[in-house]
Protein backbone atom coordinates (compact mmCIF):
# COMPACT_ATOMS: atom_id res chain seq x y z
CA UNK A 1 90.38 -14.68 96.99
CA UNK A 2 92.22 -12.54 94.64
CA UNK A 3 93.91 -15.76 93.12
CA UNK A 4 89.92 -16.94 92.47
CA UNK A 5 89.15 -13.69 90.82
CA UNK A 6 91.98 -13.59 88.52
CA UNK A 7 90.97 -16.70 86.69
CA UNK A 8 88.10 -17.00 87.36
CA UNK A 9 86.33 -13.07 86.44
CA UNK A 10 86.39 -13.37 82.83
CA UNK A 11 84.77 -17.10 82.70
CA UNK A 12 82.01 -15.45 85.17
CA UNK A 13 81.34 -12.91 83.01
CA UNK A 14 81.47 -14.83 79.64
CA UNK A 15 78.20 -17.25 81.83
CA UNK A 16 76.42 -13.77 82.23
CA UNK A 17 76.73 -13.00 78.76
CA UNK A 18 75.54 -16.29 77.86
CA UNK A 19 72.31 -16.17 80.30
CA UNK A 20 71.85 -12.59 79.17
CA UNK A 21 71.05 -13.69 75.32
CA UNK A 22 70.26 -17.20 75.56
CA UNK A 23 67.86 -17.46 78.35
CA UNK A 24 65.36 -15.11 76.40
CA UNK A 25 66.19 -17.11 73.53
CA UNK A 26 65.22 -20.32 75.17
CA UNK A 27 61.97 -19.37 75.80
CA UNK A 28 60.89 -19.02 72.21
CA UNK A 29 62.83 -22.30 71.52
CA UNK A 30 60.55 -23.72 74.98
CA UNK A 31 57.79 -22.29 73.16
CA UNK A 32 57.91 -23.76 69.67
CA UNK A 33 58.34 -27.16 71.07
CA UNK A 34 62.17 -27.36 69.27
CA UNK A 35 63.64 -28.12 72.59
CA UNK A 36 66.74 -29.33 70.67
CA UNK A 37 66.68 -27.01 68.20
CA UNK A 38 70.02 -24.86 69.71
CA UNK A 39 72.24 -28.32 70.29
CA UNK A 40 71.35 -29.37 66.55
CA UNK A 41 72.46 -25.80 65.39
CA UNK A 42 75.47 -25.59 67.49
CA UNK A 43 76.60 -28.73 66.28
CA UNK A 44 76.12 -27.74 62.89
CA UNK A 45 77.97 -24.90 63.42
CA UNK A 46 81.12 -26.96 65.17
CA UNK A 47 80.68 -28.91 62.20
CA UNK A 48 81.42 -26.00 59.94
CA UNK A 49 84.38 -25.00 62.20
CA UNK A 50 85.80 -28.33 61.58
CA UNK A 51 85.39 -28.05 57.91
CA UNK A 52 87.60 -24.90 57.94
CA UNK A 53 90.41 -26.31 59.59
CA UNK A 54 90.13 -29.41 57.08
CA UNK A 55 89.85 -27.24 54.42
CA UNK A 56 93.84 -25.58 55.55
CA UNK A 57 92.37 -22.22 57.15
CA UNK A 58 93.99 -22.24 61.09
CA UNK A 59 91.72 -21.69 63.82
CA UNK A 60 93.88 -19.02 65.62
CA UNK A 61 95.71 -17.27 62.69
CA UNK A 62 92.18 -17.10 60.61
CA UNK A 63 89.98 -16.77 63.44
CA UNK A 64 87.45 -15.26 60.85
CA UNK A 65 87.14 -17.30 58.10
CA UNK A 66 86.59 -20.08 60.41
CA UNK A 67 83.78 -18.07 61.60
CA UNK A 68 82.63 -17.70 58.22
CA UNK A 69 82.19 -21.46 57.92
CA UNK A 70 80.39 -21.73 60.72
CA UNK A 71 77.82 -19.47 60.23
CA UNK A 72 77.21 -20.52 56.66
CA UNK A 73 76.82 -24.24 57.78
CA UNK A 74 74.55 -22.66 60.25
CA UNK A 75 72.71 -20.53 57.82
CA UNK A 76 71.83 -23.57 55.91
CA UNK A 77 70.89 -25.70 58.84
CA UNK A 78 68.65 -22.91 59.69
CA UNK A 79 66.81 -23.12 56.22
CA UNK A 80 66.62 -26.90 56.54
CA UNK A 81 64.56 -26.40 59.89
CA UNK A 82 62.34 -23.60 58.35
CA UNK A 83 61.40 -25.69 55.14
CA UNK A 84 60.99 -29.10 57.20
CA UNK A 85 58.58 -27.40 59.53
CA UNK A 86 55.05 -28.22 58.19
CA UNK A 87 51.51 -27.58 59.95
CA UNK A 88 50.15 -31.03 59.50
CA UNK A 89 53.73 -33.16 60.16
CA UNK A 90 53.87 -37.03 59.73
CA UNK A 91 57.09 -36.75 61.28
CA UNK A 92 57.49 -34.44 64.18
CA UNK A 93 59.68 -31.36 63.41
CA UNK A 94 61.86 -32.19 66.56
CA UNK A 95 62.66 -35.64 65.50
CA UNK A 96 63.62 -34.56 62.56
CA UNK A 97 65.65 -31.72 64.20
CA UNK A 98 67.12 -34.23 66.91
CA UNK A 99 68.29 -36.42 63.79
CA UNK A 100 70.00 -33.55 62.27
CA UNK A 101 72.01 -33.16 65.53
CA UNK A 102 73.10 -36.78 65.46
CA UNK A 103 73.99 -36.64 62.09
CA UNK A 104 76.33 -33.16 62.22
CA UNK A 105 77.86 -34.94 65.69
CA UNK A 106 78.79 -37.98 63.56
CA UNK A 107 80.27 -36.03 60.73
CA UNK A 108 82.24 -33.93 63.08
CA UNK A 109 83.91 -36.84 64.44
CA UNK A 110 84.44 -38.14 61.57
CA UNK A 111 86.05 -35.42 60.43
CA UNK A 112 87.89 -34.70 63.49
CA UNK A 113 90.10 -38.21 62.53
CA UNK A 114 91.86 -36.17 60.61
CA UNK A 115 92.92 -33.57 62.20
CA UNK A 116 96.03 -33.79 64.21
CA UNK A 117 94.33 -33.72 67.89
CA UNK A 118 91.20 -35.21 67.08
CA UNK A 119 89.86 -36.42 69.84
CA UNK A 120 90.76 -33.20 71.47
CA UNK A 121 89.19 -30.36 68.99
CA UNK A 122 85.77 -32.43 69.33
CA UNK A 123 85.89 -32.66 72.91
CA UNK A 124 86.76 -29.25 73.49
CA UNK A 125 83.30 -28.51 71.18
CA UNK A 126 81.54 -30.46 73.43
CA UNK A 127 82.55 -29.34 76.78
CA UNK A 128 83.80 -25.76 75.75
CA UNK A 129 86.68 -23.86 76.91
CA UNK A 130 84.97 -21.19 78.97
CA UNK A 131 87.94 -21.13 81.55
CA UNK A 132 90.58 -19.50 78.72
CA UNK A 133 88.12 -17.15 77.64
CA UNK A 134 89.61 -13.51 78.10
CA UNK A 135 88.00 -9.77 77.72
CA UNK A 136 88.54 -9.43 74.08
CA UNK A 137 86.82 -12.67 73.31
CA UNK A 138 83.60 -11.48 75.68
CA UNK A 139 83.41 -8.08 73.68
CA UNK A 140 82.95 -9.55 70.34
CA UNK A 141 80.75 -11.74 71.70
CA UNK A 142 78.69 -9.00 73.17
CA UNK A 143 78.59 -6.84 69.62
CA UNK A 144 76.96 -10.18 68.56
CA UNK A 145 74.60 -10.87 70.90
CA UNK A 146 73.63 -7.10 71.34
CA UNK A 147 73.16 -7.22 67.53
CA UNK A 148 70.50 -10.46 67.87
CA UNK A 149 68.72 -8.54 70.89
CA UNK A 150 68.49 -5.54 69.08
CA UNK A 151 66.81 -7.16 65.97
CA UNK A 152 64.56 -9.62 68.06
CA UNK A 153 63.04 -6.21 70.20
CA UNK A 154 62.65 -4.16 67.25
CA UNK A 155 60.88 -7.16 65.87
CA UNK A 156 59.49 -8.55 69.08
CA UNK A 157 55.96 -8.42 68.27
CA UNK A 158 56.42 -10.96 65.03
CA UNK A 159 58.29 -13.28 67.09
CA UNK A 160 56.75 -14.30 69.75
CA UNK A 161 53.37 -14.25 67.99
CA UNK A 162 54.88 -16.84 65.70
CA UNK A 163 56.18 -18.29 68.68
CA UNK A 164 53.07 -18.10 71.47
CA UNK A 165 49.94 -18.54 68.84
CA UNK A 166 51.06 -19.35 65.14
CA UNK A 167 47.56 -19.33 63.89
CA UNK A 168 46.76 -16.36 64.71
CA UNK A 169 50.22 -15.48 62.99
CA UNK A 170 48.83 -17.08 59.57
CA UNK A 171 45.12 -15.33 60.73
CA UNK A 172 47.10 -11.71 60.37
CA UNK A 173 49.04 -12.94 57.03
CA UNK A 174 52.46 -12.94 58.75
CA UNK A 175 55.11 -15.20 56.63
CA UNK A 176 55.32 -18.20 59.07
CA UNK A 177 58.09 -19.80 57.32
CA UNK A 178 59.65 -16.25 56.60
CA UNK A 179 60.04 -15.32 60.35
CA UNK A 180 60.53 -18.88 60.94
CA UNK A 181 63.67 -18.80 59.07
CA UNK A 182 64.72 -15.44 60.62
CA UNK A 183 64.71 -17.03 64.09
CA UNK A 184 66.54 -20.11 63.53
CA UNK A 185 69.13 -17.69 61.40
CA UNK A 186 69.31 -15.25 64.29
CA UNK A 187 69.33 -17.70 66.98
CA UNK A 188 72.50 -19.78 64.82
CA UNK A 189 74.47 -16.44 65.14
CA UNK A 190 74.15 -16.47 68.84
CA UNK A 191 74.81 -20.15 69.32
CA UNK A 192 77.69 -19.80 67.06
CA UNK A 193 79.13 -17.56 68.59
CA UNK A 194 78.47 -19.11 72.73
CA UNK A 195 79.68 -22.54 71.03
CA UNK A 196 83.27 -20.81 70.26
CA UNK A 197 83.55 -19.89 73.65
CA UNK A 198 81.56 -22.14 75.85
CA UNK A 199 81.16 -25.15 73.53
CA UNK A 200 78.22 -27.19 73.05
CA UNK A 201 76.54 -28.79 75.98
CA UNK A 202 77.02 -25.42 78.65
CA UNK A 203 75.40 -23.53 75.11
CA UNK A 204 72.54 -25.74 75.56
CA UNK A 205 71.94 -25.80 79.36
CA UNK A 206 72.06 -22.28 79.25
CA UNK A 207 69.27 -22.31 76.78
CA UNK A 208 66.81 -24.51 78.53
CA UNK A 209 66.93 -24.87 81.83
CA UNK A 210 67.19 -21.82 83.15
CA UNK A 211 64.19 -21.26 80.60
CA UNK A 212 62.63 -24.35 81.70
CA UNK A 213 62.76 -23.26 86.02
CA UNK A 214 61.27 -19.53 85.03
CA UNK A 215 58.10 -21.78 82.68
CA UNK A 216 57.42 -23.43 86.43
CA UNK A 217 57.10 -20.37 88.53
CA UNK A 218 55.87 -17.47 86.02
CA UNK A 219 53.26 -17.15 83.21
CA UNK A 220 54.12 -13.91 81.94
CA UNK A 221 57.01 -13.09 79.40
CA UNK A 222 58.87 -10.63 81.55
CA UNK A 223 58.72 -12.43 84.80
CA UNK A 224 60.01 -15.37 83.09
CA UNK A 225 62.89 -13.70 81.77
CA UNK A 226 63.67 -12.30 85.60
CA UNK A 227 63.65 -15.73 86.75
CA UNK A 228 65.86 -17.11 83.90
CA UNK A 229 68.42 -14.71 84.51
CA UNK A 230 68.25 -14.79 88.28
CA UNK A 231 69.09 -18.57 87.42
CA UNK A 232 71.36 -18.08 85.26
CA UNK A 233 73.12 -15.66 87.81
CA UNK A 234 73.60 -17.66 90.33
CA UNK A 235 74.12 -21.27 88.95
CA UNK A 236 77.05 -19.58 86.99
CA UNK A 237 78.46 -18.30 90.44
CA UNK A 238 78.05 -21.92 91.89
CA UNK A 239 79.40 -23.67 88.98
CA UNK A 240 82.64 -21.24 88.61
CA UNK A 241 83.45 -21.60 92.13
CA UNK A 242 83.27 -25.22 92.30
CA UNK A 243 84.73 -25.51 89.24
CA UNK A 244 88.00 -23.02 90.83
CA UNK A 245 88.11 -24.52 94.36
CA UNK A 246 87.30 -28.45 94.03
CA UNK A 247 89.49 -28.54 90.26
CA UNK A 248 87.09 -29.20 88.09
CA UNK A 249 86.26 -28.60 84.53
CA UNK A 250 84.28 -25.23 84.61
CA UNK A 251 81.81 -26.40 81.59
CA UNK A 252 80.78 -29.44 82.72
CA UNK A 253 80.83 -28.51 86.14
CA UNK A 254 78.17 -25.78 85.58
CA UNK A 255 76.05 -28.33 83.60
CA UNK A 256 75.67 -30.25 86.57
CA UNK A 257 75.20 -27.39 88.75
CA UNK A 258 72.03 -26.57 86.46
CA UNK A 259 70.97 -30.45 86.46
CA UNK A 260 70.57 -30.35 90.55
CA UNK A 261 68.89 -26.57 90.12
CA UNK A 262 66.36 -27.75 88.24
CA UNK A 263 65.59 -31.13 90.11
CA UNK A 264 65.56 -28.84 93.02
CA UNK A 265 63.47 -26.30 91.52
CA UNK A 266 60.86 -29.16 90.19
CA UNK A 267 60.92 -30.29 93.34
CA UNK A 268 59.88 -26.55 94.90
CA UNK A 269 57.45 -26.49 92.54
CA UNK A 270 55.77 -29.55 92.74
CA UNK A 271 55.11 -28.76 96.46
CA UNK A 272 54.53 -25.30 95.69
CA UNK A 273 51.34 -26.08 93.17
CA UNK A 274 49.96 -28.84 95.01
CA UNK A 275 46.37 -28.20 96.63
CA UNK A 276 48.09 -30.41 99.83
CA UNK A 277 51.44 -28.55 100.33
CA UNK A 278 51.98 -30.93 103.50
CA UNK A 279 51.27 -34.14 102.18
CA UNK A 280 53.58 -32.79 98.88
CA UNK A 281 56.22 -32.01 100.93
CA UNK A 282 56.61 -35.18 102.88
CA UNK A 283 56.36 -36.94 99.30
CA UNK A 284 59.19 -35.08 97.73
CA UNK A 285 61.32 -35.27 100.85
CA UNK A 286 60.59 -39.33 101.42
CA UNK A 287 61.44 -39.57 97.26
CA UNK A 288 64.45 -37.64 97.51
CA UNK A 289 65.25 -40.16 100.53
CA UNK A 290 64.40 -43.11 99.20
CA UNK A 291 66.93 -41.92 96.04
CA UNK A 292 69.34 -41.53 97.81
CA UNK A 293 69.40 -44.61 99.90
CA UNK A 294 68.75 -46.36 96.38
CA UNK A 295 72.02 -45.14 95.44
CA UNK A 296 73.70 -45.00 98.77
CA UNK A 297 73.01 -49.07 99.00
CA UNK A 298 73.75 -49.91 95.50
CA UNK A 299 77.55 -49.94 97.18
CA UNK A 300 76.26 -53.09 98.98
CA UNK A 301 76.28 -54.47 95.43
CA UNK A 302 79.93 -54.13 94.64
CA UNK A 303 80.94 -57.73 93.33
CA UNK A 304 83.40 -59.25 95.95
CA UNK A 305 85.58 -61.78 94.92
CA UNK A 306 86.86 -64.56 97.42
CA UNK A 307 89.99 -65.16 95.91
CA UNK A 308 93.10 -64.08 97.72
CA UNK A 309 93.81 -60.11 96.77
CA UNK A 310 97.37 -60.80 95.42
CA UNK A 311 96.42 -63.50 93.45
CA UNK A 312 93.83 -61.98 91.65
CA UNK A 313 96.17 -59.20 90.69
CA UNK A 314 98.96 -61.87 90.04
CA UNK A 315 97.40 -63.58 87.99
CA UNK A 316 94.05 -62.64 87.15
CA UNK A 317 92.02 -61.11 84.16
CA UNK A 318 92.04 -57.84 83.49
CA UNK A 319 88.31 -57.13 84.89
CA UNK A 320 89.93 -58.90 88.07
CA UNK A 321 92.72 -57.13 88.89
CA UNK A 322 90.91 -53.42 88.24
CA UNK A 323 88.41 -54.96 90.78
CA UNK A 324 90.84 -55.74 93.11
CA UNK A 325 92.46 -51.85 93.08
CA UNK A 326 88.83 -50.99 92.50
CA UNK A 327 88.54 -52.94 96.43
CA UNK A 328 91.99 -50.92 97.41
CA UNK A 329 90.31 -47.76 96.54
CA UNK A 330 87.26 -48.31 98.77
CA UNK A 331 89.24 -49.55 101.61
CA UNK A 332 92.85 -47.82 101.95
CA UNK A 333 93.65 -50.51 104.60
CA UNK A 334 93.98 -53.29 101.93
CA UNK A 335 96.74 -51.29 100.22
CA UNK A 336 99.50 -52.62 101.77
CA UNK A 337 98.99 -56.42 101.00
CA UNK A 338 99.31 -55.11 97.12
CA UNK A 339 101.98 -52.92 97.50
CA UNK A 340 104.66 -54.86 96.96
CA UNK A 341 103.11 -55.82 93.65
CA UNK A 342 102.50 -52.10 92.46
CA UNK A 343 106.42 -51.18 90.92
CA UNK A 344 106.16 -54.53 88.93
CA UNK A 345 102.77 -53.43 87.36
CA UNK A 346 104.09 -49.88 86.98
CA UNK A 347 106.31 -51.03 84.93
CA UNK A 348 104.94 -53.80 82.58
CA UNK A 349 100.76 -54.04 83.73
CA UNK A 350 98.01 -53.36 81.11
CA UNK A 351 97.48 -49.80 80.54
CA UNK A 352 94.42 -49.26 82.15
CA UNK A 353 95.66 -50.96 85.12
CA UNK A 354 98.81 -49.05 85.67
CA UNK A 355 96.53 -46.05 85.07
CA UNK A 356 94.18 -47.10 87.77
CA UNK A 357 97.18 -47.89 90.02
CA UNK A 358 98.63 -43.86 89.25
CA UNK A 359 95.82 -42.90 91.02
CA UNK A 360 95.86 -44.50 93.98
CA UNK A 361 99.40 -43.65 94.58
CA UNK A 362 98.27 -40.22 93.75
CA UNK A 363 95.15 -40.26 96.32
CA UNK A 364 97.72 -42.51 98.86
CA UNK A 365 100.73 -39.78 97.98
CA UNK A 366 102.90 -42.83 98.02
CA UNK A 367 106.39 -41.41 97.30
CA UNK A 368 108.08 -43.98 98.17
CA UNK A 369 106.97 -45.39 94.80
CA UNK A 370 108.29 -41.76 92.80
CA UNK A 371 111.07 -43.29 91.02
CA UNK A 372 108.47 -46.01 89.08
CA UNK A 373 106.62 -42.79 88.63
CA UNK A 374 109.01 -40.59 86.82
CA UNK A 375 109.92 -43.85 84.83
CA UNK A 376 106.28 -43.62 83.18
CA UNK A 377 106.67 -40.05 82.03
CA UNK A 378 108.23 -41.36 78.90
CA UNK A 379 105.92 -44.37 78.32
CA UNK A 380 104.39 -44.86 74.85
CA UNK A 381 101.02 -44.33 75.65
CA UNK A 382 99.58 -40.84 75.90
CA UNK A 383 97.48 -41.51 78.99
CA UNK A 384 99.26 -43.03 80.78
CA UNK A 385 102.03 -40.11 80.39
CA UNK A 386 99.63 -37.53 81.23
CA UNK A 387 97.96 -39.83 84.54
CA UNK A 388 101.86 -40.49 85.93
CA UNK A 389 102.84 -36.51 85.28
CA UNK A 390 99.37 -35.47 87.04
CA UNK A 391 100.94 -38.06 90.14
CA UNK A 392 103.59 -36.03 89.82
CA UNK A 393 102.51 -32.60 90.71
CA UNK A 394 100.17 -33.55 93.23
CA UNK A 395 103.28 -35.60 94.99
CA UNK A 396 105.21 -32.53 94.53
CA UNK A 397 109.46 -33.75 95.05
CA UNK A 398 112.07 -31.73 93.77
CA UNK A 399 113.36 -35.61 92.98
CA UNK A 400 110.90 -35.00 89.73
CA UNK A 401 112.81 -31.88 88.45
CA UNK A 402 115.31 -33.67 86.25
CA UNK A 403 112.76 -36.54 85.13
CA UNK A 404 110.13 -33.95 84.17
CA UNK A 405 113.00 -31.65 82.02
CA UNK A 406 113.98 -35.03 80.27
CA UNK A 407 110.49 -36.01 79.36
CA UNK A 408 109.76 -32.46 77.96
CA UNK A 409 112.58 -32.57 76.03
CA UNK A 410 111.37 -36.15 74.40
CA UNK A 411 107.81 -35.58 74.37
CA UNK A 412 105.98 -34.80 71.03
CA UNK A 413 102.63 -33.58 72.71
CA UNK A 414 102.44 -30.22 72.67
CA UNK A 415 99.64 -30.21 75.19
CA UNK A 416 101.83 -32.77 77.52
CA UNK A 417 104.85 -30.31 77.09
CA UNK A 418 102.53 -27.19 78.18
CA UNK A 419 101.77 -29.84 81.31
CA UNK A 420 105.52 -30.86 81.33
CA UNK A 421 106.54 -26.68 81.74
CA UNK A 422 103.65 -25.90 84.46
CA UNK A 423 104.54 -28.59 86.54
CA UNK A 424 108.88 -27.52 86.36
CA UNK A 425 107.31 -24.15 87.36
CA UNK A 426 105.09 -25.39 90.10
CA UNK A 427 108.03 -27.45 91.70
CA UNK A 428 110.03 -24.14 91.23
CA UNK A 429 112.07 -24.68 88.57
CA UNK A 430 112.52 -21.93 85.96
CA UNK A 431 113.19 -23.88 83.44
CA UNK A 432 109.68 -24.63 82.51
CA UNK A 433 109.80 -21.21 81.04
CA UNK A 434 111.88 -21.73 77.57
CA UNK A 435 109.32 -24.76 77.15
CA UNK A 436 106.17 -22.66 76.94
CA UNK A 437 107.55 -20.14 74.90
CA UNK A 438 108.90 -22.83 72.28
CA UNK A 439 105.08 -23.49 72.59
CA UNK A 440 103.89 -20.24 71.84
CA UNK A 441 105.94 -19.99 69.05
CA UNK A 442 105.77 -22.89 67.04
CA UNK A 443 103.40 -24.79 68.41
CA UNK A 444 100.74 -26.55 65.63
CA UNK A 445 97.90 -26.80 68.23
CA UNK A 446 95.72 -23.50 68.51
CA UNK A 447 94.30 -24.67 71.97
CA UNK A 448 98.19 -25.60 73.21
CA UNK A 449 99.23 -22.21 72.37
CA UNK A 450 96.47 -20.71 74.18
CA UNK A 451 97.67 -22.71 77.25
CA UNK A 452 100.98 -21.83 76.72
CA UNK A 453 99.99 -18.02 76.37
CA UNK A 454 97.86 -18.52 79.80
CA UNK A 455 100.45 -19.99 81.80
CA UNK A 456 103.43 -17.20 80.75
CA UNK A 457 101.17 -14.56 81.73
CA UNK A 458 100.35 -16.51 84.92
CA UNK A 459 103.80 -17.19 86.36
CA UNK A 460 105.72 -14.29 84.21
CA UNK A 461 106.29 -10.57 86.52
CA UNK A 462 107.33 -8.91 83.31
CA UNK A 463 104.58 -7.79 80.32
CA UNK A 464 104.55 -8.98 77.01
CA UNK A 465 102.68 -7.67 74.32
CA UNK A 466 101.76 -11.23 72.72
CA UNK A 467 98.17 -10.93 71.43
CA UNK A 468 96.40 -14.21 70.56
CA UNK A 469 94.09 -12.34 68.17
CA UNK A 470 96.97 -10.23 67.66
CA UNK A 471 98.92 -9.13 64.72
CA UNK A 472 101.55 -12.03 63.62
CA UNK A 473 104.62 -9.97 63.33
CA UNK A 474 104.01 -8.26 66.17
CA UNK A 475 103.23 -11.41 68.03
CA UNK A 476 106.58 -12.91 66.63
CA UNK A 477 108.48 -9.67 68.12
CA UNK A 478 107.06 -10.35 71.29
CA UNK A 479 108.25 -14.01 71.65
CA UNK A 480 111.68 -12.36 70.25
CA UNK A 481 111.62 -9.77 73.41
CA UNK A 482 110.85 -12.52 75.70
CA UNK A 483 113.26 -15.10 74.19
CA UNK A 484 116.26 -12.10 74.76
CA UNK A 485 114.78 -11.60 78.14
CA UNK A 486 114.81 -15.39 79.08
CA UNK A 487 118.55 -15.36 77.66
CA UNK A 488 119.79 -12.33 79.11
CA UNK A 489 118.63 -13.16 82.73
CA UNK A 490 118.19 -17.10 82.83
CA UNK A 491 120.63 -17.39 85.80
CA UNK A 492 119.31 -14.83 87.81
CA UNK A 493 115.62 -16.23 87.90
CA UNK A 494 113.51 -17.75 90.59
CA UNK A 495 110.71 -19.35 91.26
CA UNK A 496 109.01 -17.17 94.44
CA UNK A 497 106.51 -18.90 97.02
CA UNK A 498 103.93 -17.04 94.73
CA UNK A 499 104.37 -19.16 91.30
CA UNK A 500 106.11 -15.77 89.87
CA UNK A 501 109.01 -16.40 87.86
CA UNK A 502 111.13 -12.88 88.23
CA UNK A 503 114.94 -11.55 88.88
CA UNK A 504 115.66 -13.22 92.47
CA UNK A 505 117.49 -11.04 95.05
C-alpha cells in the first residue's frame, strides 16, 4: 500500500485538480452546445507548444516561454471561436470548431516530423503524462486554475447568462461576443495548463462527462456541480488504481474508466426516468446482455485456417502466420507444435511477427528461449528492441545482466537506455545507476530526463538536490555530487530486496 501511494498520490491529486476546475467548466461548454470546444483549444494549444520547441526554445530548460506559445496560439484560437460564432449560422459553430481541432491535430503532427522523438512528443499530448506529475507541477497549476475560478465567480452572473439564455443576454445589452471571447480565453488558460500535465484526451473527459452524468440526474447549477465532482472523485480513484495495480497507462486508463461510468450512469438513468421502472430495468439489463453475448460470440468468428499450423508459419503470408500465433495465443496448448520454429523467426521473421512471437514467450515465460531474446536487444528496429527488453524483465534471469549492460552501452535511444538502466536495477544490478545519470545529464529528450530523474529518486537511499524546474547550475552540481558519490562507493553498492540501491553491509 505504501508502494501505491508513493506513485501514485501526486497523479491522484493532479485528477482532483482537474475535476475541481474543469467539471464546472464543462457545464458552460455542455451548455453552449461547443461540446468540442476544450479538445479544439487544447490542441491548439499543443500546437503552440510544438511551435516553441521548433522554433529552438527547450521544453524543460524554458519551461515558460513554451508556455508563452501556447497560450498565445490559444488566445487566438479563442478569438477565432468568438468571431465565428454568429446568431443565425449557415454552418454550425461546432463544425466549424470540430474542423479547427482536426486541422491544429494535423499541423501538430506535421510538425512533430521534425522533432527528434516525434512520434513520441505527440503521443505524449494525446495521452498525457499524468503519472510523472510531481507537487511543484500541481501548485502552479492550482495558482492557475484558482485564478480562472476566481474571475468566473466574481463574474458568474455574465457567464452563465450568456451561457443558460443568450437572448436575454443581448435583451440586457451584455456584449455577447465580448464575454464570449472572455470564456473561450479563460477556459484556454485552464486547458493549457491540464494539457501540460494530463494531455489531451483525459483534459477532455474530464470536461464532459463528468459534466454530462451530473446534466442526467440534476437541474440545478449547484447540484450539478456536486455530482460532477463526486464523479470526478471517484472515477479518478478507479482509474489510478487500475492504472497502478493491473500496469496500465494512467491517462488512458481513466478515460475508459469514465467511458463505462457514463454508460453505466445512462443506463441508471434511463431506468431511473422511465414511468415503468420494471419493464426499464429488464430492458437495460437484457441490452446490456445481449451486448455482451454480441461480443462474447464474435470469438466464434475468428477465421480458422485448415492448413497444417507449421506450414502456415513456414511458409505462409504474413496475415497467415500472425493468425497462426494469433491461434497460439487463444489456445496455449498449440504452442508446442510451433516451438521449434520460434528461435528461427526470432532471429530473421518479419518484424511484426517476431514482435507478436515476444509476447507470447513473454505471457508463456519461455526461458528456455532467453538467449534468442537477449540477441534482439540490439536489433535495428526500435520496437522490436523495446518488445524483447519488456520479455526481459518480466522473465527476470540474472543470464540478462551482461546482455542488457551491452545493449545500453550500444543503444542510441535515450528512452530505451532509461528502460535498459531500470531493468539492470530491477534484476539487481547496480550498474543501471551510471546509465540514468548519463541520462539526466545530457540527455536531449525532456520526457527521458524526467524518467531518468523518476527512477534515481525511486531506487536511490541518498538525496539529491536535482530540481527539474530547478536552477541549471545547481542542477549540474547535483549530478556532480552524485557522479562523486557513484565513484567513491561503486563497489560497495547493492541492490536490496526493496529496489534501493545503497552501501551493502
Amino acid at each position: 500500500m505504501s508502494a501505491f501511494l508513493h506513485s501514485m498520490a501526486w497523479p491522484f491529486a493532479a485528477c482532483l485538480l482537474l475535476a475541481g476546475i474543469l467539471v464546472y467548466l464543462g457545464i458552460h461548454v455542455l451548455s453552449r452546445k461547443v461540446i468540442f470546444v476544450d479538445l479544439a483549444l487544447a490542441q491548439i494549444a499543443a500546437l503552440g507548444s510544438v511551435w516553441g520547441v521548433l522554433l529552438g526554445w527547450d521544453l524543460a530548460g524554458d519551461p515558460w516561454v513554451i508556455k508563452a506559445f501556447s497560450l498565445g496560439f490559444t488566445v487566438v484560437g479563442a478569438a477565432v471561436f468568438t468571431m465565428t460564432r454568429m446568431r443565425d449560422e449557415r454552418v454550425p459553430h461546432e463544425a466549424l470548431i470540430g474542423i479547427a481541432y482536426a486541422v491544429a491535430l494535423g499541423t501538430t503532427i506535421l510538425a512533430s516530423a521534425h522533432l527528434a522523438h516525434g512520434a513520441e512528443e505527440v503521443s505524449e499530448l494525446l495521452a498525457g503524462s499524468i503519472l510523472w506529475v510531481r507537487g511543484k507541477t500541481i501548485v502552479a497549476t492550482a495558482v492557475v486554475f484558482a485564478g480562472v475560478g476566481v474571475f468566473h465567480w466574481i463574474f458568474r452572473r455574465q457567464f452563465f447568462l450568456i451561457s443558460l439564455d443568450p437572448e436575454r443576454a443581448e435583451a440586457e445589452n451584455l456584449s455577447v461576443r465580448r464575454w464570449d471571447f472572455l470564456f473561450y480565453v479563460s477556459l484556454g488558460f485552464a486547458v493549457t495548463s491540464a494539457v501540460a500535465i494530463a494531455g489531451v484526451l483525459l483534459v477532455f473527459s474530464y470536461l464532459v462527462i463528468p459534466a454530462v452524468v451530473a446534466m442526467l440526474f440534476a437541474e440545478r447549477i449547484r447540484s450539478r456541480l456536486v455530482v460532477g465532482w463526486i464523479v470526478g472523485t471517484i472515477v479518478s480513484a478507479v482509474g489510478c488504481s487500475l492504472s497502478y495495480f493491473r500496469d496500465l497507462p494512467s491517462g488512458p486508463t481513466i478515460v475508459a474508466c469514465f467511458g463505462v461510468f457514463l454508460v453505466l450512469a445512462g443506463l441508471v438513468s434511463y431506468v431511473v426516468r422511465s414511468p415503468d421502472r420494471r419493464g426499464a430495468l429488464v430492458r437495460a439489463v437484457a441490452g446490456t446482455a445481449l451486448l455482451a453475448l454480441l461480443f462474447g460470440g464474435s470469438s466464434f468468428l475468428r477465421k480458422r485456417e485448415r492448413h497444417d499450423l507449421v506450414h502456415m508459419l513456414e511458409a505462409g503470408s504474413r496475415s497467415e502466420q500472425m493468425l497462426v500465433l494469433a491461434e497460439v495465443e487463444a489456445d496455449p496448448g498449440l504452442w508446442v507444435r510451433i516451438e521449434p520454429l520460434a528461435a528461427g523467426i526470432l532471429e530473421k521473421g518479419e518484424m511484426q511477427l517476431r514482435m507478436r512471437l515476444l509476447d507470447l514467450i513473454e505471457t508463456r515465460r519461455q526461458s528456455n528461449l532467453l538467449d534468442e531474446v537477449h540477441a534482439l536487444l540490439t536489433d535495428p528496429d526500435d520496437g522490436v528492441r523495446e518488445r524483447a527488453l519488456r520479455c526481459v524483465r518480466t522473465l527476470g534471469s540474472r543470464r540478462s545482466i551482461e546482455p542488457v549492460l551491452a545493449a545500453a552501452a550500444a543503444e542510441e535511444d535515450e528512452y530505451l537506455v532509461v528502460e535498459l538502466a531500470e531493468a539492470l536495477l530491477e534484476l539487481g544490478d547496480v550498474r543501471g545507476v551510471p546509465l540514468l545519470i548519463d541520462v539526466l545529464a545530457s540527455g536531449e529528450a525532456a520526457q527521458a530526463r524526467r524518467d531518468a530523474l523518476e527512477h534515481l529518486g525511486a531506487h536511490l537511499t541518498r538525496d539529491f538536490d536535482y530540481r527539474e524546474d530547478g536552477d541549471p547550475q545547481a542542477n549540474a552540481r547535483a549530478i556532480a555530487d552524485l557522479r562523486a558519490w557513484w565513484n567513491e562507493h561503486e563497489e560497495q553498492l547493492a541492490v536490496d530486496a526493496a529496489g534501493k540501491v545503497g552501501l551493502g553491509s
